[in-house]
Protein backbone atom coordinates (compact mmCIF):
# COMPACT_ATOMS: atom_id res chain seq x y z
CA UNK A 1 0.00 0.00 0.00
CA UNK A 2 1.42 3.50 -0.74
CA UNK A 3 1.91 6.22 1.31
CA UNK A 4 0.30 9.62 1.58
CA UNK A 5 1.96 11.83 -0.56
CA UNK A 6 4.08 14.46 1.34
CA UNK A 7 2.96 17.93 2.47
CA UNK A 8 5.74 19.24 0.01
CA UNK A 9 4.64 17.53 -2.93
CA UNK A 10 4.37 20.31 -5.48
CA UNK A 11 0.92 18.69 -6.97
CA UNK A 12 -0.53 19.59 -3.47
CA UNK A 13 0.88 22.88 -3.62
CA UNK A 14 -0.34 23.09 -7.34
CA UNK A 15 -4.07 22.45 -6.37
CA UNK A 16 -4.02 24.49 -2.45
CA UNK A 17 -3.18 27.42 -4.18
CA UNK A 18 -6.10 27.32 -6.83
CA UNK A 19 -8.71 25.63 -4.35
CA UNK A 20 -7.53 28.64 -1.96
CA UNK A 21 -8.09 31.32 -4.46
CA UNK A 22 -11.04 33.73 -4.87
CA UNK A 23 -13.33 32.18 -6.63
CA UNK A 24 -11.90 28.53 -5.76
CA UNK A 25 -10.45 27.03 -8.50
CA UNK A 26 -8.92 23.72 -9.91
CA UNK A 27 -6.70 23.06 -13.10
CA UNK A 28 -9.33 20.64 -15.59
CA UNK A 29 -6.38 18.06 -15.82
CA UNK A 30 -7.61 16.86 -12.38
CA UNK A 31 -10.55 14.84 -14.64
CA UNK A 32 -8.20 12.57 -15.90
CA UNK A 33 -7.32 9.31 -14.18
CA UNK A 34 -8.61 6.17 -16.15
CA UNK A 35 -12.09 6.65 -14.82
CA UNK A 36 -12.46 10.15 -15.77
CA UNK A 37 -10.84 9.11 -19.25
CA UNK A 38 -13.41 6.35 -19.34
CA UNK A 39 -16.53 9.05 -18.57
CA UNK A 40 -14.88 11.24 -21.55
CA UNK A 41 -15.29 8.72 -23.71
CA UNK A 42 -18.79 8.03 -22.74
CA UNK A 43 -19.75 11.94 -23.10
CA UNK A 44 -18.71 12.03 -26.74
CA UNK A 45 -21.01 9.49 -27.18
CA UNK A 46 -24.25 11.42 -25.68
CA UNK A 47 -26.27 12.68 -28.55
CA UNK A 48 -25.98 16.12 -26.65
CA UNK A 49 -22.07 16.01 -27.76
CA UNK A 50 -21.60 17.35 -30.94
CA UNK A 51 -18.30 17.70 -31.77
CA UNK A 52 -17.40 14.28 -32.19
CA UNK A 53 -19.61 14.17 -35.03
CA UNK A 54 -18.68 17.38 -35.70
CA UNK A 55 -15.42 16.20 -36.41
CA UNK A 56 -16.16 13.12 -38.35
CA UNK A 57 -18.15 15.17 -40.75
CA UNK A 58 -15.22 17.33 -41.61
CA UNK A 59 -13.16 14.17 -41.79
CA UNK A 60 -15.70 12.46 -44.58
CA UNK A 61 -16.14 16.01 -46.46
CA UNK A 62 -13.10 17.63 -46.30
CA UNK A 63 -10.43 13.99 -46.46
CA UNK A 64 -8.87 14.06 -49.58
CA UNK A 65 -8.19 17.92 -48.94
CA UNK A 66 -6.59 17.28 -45.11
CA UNK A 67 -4.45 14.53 -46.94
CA UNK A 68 -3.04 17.18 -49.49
CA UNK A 69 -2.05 19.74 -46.93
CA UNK A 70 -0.49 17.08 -44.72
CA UNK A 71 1.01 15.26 -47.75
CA UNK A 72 2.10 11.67 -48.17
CA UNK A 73 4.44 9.80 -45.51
CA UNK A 74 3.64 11.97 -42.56
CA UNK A 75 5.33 11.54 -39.53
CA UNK A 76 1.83 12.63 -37.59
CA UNK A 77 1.81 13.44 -33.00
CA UNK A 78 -1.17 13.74 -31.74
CA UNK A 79 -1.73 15.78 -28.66
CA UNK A 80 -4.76 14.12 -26.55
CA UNK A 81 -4.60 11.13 -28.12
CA UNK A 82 -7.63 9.57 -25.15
CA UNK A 83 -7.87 6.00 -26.99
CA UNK A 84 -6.96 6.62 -30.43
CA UNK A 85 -10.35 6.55 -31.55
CA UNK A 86 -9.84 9.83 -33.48
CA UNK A 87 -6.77 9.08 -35.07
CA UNK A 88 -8.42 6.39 -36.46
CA UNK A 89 -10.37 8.29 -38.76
CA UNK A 90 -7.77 10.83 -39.20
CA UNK A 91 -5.02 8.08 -40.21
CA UNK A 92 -8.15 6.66 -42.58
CA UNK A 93 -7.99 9.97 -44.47
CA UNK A 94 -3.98 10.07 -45.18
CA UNK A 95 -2.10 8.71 -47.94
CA UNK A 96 0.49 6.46 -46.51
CA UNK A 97 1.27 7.60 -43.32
CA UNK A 98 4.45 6.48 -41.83
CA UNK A 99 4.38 7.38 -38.53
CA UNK A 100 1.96 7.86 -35.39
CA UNK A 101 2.93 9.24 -32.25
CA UNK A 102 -0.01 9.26 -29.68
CA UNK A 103 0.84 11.41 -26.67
CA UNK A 104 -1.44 11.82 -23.50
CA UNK A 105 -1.10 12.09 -19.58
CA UNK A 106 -3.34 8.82 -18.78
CA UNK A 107 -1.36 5.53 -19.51
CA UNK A 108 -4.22 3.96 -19.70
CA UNK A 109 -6.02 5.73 -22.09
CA UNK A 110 -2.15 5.85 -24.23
CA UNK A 111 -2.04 1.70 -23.83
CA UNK A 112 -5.55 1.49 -25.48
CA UNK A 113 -4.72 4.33 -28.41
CA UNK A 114 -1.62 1.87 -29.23
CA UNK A 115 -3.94 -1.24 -29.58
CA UNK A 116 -5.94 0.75 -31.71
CA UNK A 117 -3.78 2.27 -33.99
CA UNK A 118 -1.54 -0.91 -34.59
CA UNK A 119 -5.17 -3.00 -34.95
CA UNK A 120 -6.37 -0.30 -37.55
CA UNK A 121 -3.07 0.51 -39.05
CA UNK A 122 -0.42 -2.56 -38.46
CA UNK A 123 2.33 -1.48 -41.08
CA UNK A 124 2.20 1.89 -39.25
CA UNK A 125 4.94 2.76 -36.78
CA UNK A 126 3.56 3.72 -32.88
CA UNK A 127 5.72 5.70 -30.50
CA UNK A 128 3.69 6.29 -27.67
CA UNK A 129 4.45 9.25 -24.89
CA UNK A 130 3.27 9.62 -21.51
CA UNK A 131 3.31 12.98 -20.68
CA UNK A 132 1.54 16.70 -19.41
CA UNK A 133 1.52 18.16 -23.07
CA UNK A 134 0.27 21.12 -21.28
CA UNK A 135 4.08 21.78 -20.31
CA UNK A 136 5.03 21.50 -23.88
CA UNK A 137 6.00 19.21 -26.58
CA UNK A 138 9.55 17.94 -27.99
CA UNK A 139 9.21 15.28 -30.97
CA UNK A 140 11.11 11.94 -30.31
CA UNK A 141 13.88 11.17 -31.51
CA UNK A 142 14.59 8.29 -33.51
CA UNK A 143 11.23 9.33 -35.98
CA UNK A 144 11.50 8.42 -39.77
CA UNK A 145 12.03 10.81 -42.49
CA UNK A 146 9.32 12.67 -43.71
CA UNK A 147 6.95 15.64 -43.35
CA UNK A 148 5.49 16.19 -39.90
CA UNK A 149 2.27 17.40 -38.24
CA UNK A 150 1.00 17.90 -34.75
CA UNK A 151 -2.20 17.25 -34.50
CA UNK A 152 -4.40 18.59 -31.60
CA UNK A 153 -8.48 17.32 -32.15
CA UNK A 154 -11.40 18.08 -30.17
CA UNK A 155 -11.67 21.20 -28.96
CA UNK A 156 -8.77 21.63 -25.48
CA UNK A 157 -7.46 24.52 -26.89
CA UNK A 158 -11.04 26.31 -25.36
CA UNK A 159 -9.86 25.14 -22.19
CA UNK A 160 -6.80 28.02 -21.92
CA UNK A 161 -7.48 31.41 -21.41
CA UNK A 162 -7.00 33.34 -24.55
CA UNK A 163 -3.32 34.66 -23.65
CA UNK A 164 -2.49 30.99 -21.92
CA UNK A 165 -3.17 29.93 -25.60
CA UNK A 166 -1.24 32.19 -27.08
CA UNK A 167 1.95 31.44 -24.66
CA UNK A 168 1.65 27.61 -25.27
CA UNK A 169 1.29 27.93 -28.76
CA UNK A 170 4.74 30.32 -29.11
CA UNK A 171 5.99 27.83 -26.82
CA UNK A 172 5.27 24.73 -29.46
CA UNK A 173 6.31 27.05 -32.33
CA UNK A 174 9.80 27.71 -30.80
CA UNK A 175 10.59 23.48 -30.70
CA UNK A 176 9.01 23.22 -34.67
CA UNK A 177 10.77 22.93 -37.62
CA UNK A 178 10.06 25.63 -40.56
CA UNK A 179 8.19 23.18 -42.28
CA UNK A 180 6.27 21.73 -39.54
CA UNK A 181 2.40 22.01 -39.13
CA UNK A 182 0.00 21.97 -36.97
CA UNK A 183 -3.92 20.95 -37.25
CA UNK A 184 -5.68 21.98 -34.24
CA UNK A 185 -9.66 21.44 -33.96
CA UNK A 186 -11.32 24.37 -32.70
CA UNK A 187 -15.05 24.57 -31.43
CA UNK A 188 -16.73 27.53 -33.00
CA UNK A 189 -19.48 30.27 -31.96
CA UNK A 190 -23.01 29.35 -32.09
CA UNK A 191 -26.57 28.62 -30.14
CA UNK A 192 -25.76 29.22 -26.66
CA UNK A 193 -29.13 26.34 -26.17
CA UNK A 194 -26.90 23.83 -27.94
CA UNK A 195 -23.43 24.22 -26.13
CA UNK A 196 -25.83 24.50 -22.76
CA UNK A 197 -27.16 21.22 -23.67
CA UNK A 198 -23.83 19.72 -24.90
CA UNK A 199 -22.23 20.35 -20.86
CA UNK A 200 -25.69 19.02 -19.40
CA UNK A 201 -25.94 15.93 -21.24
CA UNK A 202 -29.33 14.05 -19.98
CA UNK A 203 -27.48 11.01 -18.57
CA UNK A 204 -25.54 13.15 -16.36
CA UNK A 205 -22.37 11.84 -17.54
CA UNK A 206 -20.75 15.60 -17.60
CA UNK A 207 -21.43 15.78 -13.93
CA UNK A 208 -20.07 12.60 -13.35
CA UNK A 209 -17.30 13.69 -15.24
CA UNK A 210 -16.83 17.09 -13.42
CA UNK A 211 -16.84 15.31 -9.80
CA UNK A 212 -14.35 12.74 -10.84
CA UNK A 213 -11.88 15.58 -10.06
CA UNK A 214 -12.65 15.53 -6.74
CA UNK A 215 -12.50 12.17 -6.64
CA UNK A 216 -9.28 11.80 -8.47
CA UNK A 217 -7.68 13.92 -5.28
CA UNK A 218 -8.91 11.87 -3.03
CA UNK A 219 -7.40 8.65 -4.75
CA UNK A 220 -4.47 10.24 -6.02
CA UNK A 221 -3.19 13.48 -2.83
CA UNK A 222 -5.62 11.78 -0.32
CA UNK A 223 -7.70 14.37 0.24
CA UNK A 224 -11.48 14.11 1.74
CA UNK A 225 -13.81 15.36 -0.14
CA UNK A 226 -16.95 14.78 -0.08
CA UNK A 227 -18.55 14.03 -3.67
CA UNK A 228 -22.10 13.99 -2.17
CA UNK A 229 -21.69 17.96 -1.06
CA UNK A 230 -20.94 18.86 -4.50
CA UNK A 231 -23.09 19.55 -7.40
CA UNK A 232 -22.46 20.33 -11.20
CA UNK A 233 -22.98 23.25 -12.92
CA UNK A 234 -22.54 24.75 -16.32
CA UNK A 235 -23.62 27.10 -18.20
CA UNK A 236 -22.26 29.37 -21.43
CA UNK A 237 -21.13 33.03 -20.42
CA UNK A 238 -21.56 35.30 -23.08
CA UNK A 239 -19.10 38.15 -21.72
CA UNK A 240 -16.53 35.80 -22.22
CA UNK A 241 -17.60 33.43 -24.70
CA UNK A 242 -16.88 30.09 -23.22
CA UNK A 243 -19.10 27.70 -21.25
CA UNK A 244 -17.68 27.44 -17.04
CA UNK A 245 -18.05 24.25 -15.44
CA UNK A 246 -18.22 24.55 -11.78
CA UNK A 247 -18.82 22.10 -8.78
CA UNK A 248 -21.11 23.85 -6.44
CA UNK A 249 -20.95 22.81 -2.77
CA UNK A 250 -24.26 22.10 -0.90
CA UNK A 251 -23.17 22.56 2.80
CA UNK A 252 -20.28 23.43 4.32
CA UNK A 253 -16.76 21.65 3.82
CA UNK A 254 -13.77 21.47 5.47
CA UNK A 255 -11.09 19.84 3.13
CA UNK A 256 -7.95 18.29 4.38
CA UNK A 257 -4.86 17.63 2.00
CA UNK A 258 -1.10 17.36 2.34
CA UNK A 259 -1.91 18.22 6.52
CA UNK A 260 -3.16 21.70 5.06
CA UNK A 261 -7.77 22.54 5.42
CA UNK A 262 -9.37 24.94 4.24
CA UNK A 263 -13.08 25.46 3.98
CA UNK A 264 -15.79 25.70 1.42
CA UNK A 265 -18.40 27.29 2.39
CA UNK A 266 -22.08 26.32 1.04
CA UNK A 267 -23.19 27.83 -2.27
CA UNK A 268 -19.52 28.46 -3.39
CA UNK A 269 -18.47 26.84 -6.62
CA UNK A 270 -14.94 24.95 -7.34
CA UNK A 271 -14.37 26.44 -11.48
CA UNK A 272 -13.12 23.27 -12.91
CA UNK A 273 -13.30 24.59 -16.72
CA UNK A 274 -13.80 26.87 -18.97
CA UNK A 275 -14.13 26.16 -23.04
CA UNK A 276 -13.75 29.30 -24.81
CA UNK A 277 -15.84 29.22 -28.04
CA UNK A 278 -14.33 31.23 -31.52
CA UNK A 279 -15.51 32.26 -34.43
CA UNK A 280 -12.70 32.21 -37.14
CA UNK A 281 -11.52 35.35 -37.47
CA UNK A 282 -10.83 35.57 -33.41
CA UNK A 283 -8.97 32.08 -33.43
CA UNK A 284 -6.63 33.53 -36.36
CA UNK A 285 -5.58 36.44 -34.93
CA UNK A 286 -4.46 34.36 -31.49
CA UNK A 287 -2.79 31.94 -33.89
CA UNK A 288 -1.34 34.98 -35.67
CA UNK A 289 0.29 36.90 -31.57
CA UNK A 290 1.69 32.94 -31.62
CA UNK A 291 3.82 33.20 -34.08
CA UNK A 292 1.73 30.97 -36.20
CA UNK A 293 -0.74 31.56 -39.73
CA UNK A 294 -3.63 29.75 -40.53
CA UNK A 295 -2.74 27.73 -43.92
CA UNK A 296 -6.44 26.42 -44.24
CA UNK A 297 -9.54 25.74 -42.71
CA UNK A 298 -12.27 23.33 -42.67
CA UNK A 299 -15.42 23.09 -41.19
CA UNK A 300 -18.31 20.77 -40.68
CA UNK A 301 -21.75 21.29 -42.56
CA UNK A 302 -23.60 23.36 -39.99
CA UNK A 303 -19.79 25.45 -39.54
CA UNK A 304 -20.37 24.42 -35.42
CA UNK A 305 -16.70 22.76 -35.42
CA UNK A 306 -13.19 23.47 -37.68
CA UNK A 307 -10.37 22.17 -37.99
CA UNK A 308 -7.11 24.56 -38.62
CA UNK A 309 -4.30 24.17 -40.83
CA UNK A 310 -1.20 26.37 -39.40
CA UNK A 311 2.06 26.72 -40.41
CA UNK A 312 4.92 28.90 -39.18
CA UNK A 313 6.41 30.26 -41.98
CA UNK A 314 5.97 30.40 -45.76
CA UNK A 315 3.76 31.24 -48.29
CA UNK A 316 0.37 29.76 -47.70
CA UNK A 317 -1.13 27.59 -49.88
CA UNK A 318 -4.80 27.26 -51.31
CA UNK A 319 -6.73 23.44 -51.58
């Protein structure tokens, strides 16, 4: 049995100071463990959800175009891999790509994009990496020849604040070659009813989703909360364009971690996440303070979802 993890550990520090700030706070990697990957997987497949099909739509409509930009015999990384099930369909839409390189901070979730991948694709090459992407990406070495592209699906880029974005994008940039791209799904403006709906899915697998964070501390910095004093919440903020995510307490709490409490009192909210939403001209001028220009751009049929083409340098080129 493993010990508690010490007072010093800097992930304790990492989450007293946001759960101590005004409004609380905690950092939305906290969801994923292999249960909260698990739930993930189960909310892209509410019918509430929509940018899974979203995505898949673009992929069907827009596939021999992606596989142009990209070109033949890419070396592809894929930020976020979850369980490969996206790369699936991206890989389907490539001509002859040579090498896939999931990368994503749950092993579990990394094991299962491997079986995937090498079931789907077997005379492709896999080089897995376990890591906090959010601090950054290096390729491997060791890859074979050929044109590269980091791929970032779904929509996680709407989880940074606007100028966080902008930071970890420079931050990519500066470790990319001149010919290097980058194809980054972004979720777009629209119906503030849908993307309400889409964080309140029926089966309440968002909220389950939203406490695992809670939970995850518990299992993972033994702390104590208390999932039953905490509700979900969410709900689209027009000011700032992004749906919040919050976990609400019910009564008071006091919450013990690392031999550090502090108390949440009832009616105040933990904000777990926020998803920014963009229309296109915003996301290209954030790619543009990033050092980065939007080479293309596709989108699905109801333009609720794209997918980005950047480049960092040279002339751009039309489909």
């Amino acid at each position: 049995m493993s010990s508690a993890p010490s007072a010093r550990d800097p992930r304790i520090t990492e989450v007293l100071r946001g759960l101590n700030s005004r409004p609380h706070a905690l950092n939305p990697k906290w969801f994923y463990d292999a249960w909260g990957s698990h739930l993930f997987e189960e909310i892209t497949r509410q019918p509430e959800y929509y940018l899974t099909d979203c995505e898949l739509n673009i992929l069907r409509m827009h596939a021999e175009a992606i596989s142009k930009w990209m070109g033949p015999g890419v070396v592809l990384a894929e930020l976020g891999a979850g369980n490969g099930e996206k790369a699936t369909r991206l890989i389907s839409a490539l001509k002859s790509p040579r090498c896939y390189v999931p990368i994503d901070i749950s092993s579990q979730s990394l094991q299962s994009a491997v079986d995937s991948i090498r079931q789907f694709k077997p005379g492709i090459e896999v080089n897995p990496l376990c890591l906090d992407f959010g601090e950054g990406f290096l390729w491997p070495d060791g890859l074979p020849v050929g044109p590269r592209c980091l791929v970032f699906m779904g929509s996680t880029i709407g989880n940074m604040e606007p100028a966080d974005a902008v930071l970890w994008l420079s931050g990519l940039g500066a470790h990319l070659n001149r010919t290097d791209k980058m194809l980054i799904g972004v979720d777009l403006k629209k119906d503030e009813k849908i993307l309400n709906a889409a964080y309140n899915d029926a089966q309440h697998v968002t909220a389950a989703f939203n406490l695992n964070a809670l939970a995850h501390l518990n299992r993972a910095l033994g702390a104590n909360f208390n999932l039953a004093l905490f509700h979900h919440e969410s709900f689209y903020n027009p000011t700032y364009g992004r749906v919040q995510m919050h976990l609400v307490a019910m009564a008071d709490d006091i919450i013990r971690m690392g031999g550090q409490e502090l108390s949440i009192l009832a009616n105040e909210s933990i904000h777990t996440e926020n998803s920014y939403k963009y229309d296109i001209k915003d996301f290209q001028t954030l790619t543009e303070a990033a050092g980065f220009r939007v080479d293309a751009v596709w989108v699905d049929s109801r333009h609720w979802f794209g997918l980005f083409g950047l480049v960092t340098s040279g002339d751009s080129r039309d489909d």
